[in-house]
Every structure is written in C-alpha cells, then in structure tokens.
N, C-alpha and C. Protein backbone atom coordinates (compact mmCIF):
# COMPACT_ATOMS: atom_id res chain seq x y z
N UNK A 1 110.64 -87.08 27.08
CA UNK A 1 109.64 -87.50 28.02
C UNK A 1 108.63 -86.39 28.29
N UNK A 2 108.92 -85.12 28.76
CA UNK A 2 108.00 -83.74 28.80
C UNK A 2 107.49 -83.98 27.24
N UNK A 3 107.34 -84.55 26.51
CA UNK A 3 106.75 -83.96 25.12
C UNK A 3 105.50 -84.91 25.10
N UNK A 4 105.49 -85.91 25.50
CA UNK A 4 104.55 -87.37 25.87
C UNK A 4 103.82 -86.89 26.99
N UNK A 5 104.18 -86.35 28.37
CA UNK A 5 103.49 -85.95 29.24
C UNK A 5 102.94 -84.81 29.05
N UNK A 6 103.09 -83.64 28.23
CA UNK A 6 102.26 -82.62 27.50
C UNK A 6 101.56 -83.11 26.36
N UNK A 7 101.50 -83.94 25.44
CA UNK A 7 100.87 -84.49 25.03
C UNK A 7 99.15 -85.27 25.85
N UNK A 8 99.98 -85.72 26.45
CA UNK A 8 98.79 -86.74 27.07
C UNK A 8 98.26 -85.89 28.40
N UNK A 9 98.55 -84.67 29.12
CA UNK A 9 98.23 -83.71 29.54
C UNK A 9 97.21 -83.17 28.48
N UNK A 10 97.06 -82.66 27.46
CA UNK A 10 96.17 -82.05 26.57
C UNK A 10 95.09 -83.30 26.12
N UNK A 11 95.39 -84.41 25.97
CA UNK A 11 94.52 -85.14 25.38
C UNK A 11 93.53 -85.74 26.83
N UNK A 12 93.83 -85.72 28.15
CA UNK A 12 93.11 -85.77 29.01
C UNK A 12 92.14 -84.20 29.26
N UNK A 13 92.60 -83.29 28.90
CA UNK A 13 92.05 -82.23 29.11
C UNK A 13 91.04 -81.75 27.90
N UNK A 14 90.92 -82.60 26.92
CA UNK A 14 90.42 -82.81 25.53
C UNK A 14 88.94 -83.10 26.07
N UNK A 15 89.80 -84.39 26.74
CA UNK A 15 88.55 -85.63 27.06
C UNK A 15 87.77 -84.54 28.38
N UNK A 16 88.20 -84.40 28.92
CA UNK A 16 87.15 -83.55 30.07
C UNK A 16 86.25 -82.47 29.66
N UNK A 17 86.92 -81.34 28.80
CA UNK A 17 85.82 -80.81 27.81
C UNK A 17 84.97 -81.19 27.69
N UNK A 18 84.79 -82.28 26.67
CA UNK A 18 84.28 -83.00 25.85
C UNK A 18 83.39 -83.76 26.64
N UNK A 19 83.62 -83.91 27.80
CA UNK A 19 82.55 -84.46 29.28
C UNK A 19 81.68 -83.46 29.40
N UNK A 20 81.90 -82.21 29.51
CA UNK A 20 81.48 -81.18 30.22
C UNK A 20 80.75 -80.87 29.02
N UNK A 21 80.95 -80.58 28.02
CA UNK A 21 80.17 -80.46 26.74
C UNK A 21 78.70 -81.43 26.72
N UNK A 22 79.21 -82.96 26.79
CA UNK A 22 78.29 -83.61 26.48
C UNK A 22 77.36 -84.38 27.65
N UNK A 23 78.15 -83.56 29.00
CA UNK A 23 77.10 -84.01 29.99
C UNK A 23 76.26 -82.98 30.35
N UNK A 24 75.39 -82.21 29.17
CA UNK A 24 74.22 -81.18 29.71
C UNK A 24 74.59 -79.92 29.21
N UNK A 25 75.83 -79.43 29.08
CA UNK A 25 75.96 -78.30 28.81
C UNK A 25 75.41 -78.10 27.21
N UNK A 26 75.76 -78.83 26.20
CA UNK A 26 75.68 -79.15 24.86
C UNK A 26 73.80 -78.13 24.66
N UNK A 27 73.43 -79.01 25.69
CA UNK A 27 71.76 -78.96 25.96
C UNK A 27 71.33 -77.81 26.44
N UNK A 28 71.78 -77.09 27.77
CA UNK A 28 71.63 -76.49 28.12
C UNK A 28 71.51 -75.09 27.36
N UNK A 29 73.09 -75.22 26.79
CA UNK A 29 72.93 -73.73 25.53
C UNK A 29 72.34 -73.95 24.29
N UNK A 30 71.99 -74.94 24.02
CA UNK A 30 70.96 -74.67 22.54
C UNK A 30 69.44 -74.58 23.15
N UNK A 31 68.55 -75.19 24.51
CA UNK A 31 67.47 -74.10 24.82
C UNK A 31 67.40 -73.38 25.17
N UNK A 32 68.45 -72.68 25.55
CA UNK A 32 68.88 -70.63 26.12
C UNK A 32 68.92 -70.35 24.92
N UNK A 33 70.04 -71.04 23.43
CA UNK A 33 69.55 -70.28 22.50
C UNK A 33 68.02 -69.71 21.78
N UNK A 34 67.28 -71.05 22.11
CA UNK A 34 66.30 -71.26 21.28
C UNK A 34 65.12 -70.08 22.37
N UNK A 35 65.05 -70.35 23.99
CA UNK A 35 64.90 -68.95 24.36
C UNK A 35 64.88 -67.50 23.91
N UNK A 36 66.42 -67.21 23.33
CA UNK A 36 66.54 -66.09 23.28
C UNK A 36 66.32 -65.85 21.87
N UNK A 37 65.95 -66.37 21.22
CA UNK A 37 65.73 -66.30 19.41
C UNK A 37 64.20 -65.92 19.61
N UNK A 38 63.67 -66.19 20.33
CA UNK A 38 62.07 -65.75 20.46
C UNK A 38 62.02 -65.30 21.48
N UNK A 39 62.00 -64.10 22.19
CA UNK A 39 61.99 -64.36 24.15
C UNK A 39 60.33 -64.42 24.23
N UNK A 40 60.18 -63.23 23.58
CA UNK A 40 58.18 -63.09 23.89
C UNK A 40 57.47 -64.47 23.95
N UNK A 41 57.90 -65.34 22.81
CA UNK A 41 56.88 -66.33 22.84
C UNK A 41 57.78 -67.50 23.91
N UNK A 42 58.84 -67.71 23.64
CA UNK A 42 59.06 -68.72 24.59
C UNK A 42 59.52 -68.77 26.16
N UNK A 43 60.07 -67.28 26.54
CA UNK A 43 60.25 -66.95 28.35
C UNK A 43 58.93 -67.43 29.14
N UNK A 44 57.68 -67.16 28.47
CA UNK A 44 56.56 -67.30 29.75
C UNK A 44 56.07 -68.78 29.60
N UNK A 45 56.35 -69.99 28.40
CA UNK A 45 56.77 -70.89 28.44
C UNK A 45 57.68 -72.13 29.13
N UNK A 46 59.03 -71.14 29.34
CA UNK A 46 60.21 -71.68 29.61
C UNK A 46 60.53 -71.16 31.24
N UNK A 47 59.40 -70.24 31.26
CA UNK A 47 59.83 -69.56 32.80
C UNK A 47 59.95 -70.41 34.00
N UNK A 48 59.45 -71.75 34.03
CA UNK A 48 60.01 -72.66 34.88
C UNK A 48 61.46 -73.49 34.90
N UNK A 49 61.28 -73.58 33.82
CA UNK A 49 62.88 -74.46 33.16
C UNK A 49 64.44 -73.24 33.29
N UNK A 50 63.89 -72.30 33.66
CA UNK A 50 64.79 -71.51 33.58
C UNK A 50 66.00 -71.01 34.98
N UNK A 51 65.27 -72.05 36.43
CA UNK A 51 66.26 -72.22 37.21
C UNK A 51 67.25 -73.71 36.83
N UNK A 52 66.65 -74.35 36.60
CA UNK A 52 67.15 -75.30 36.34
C UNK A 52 68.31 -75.25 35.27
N UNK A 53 68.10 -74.72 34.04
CA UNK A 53 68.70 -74.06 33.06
C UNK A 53 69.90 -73.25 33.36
N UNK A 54 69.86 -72.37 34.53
CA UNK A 54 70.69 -71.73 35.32
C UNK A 54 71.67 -72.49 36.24
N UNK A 55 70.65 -73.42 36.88
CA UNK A 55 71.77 -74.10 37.49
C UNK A 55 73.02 -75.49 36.85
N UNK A 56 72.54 -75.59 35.59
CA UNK A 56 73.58 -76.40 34.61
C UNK A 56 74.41 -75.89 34.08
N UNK A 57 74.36 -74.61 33.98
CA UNK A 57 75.73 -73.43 33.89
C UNK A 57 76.13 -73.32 35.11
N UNK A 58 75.88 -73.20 36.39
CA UNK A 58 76.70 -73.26 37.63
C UNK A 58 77.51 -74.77 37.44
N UNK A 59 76.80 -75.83 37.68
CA UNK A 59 77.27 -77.00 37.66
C UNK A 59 78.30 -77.07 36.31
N UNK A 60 78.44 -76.96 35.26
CA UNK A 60 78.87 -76.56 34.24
C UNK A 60 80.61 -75.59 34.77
N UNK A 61 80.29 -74.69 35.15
CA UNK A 61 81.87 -73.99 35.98
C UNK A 61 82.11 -74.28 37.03
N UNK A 62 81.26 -75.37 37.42
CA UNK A 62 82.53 -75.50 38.81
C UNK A 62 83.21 -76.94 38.40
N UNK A 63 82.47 -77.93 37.19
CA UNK A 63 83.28 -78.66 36.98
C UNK A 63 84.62 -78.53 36.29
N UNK A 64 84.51 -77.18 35.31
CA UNK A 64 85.48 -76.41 34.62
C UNK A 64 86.16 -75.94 35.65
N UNK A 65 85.95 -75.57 36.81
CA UNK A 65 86.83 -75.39 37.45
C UNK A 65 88.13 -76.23 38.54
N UNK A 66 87.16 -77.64 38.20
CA UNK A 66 88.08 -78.54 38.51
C UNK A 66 89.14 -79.18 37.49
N UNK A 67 88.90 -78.85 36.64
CA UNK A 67 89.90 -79.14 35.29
C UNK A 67 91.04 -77.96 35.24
N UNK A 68 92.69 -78.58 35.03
CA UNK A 68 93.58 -78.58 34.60
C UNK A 68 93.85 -78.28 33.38
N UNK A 69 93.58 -77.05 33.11
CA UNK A 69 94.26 -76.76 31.77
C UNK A 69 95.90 -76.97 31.68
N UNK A 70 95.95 -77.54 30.44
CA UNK A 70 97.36 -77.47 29.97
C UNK A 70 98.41 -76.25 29.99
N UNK A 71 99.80 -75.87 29.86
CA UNK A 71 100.11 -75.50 29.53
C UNK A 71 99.67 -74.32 28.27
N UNK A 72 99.85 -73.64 28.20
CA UNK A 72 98.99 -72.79 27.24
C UNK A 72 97.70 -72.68 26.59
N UNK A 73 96.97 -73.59 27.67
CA UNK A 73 95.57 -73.32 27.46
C UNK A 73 94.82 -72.35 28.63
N UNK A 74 95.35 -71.74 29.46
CA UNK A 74 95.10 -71.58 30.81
C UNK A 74 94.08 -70.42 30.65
N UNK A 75 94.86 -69.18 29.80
CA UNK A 75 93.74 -68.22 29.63
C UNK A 75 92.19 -68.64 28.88
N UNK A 76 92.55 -69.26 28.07
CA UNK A 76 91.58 -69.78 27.27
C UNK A 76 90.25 -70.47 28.31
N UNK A 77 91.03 -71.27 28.84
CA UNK A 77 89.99 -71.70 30.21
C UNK A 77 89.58 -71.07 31.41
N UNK A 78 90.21 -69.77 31.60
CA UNK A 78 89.80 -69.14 32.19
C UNK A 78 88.22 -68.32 31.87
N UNK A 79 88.78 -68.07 30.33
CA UNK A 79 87.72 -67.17 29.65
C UNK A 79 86.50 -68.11 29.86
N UNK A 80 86.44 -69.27 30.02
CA UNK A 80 85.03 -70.46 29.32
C UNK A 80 84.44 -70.71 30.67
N UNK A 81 85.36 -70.40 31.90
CA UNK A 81 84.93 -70.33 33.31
C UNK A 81 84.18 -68.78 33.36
N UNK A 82 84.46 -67.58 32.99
CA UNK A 82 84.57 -66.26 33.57
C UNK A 82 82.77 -66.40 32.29
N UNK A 83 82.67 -66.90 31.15
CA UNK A 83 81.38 -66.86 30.20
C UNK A 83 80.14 -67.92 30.83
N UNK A 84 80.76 -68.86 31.68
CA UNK A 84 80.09 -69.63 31.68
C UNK A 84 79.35 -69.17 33.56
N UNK A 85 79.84 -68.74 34.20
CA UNK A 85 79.72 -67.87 35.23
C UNK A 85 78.90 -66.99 34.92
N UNK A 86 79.04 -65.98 34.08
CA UNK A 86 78.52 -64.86 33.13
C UNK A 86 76.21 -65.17 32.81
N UNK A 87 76.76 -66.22 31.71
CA UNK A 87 75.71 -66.70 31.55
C UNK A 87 74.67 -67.22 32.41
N UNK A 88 75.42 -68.00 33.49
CA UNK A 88 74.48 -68.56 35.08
C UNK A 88 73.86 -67.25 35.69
N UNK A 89 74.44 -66.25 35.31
CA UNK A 89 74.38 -64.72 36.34
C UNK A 89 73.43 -63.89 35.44
C-alpha cells in the first residue's frame, strides 16, 4: 500500500510542477533569457516588463512553496525555491 501512495504522491507532485511550469513561469524565463542574451539592446526596451517579470518569479516560489515534495525530492525542491527566489532578487 506505501508503494501506491508514494507513487501517486510523486505523480501529483509531477502534475504541480508541470502547473507551475506552464502557468507563466515557462514564459517568464525564456524573456529574462532573451533579456540577458542582449542586455544593451533589449533592458531599455524591456525596462517596463521587468517588474512584472519579477513578480512571476515571486508568484512562481510561493506557489512552489506550497507544494509537497515527495519523499526524496525535498532537497531538490528546495534548491528550485532558494533559484527561483534568487532570480526574483
């Protein structure tokens, strides 16, 4: 029975990722990338979009912070909270 409820413990915690991924964050870090691949030409561009941008990485860890990592995922999610914090900052 613990092998079904760790199971399906990880595959709910799959699915929440995978929320958090594809509700904005997905977005968020490929125009910070695309930001930082040019800063000169695109910061005085982007210099408005860039609280906003900031605040989808806040929103971004505190929903990570309402998620339940599994069993031996804990550090791992810690780290994606402590980068994703990082990056907002």
């Amino acid at each position: 029975m613990a092998r079904i409820e760790t199971t399906g413990r990880r595959e709910r915690y799959a699915s929440a990722l995978s929320g958090l991924w594809s509700n904005g964050l997905a977005f968020t870090l490929a125009r910070l990338e695309a930001i930082a691949a040019f800063p000169e030409e695109r910061l005085v561009e982007e210099a408005e979009a860039l609280p906003v941008l900031q605040y989808s990485l806040h929103r971004a860890e505190e929903i990570a912070a309402g998620i339940d990592p599994p069993p031996g995922a804990e550090a791992a999610h810690r780290e994606l909270r402590l980068a994703l914090a990082a990056a907002r900052d």
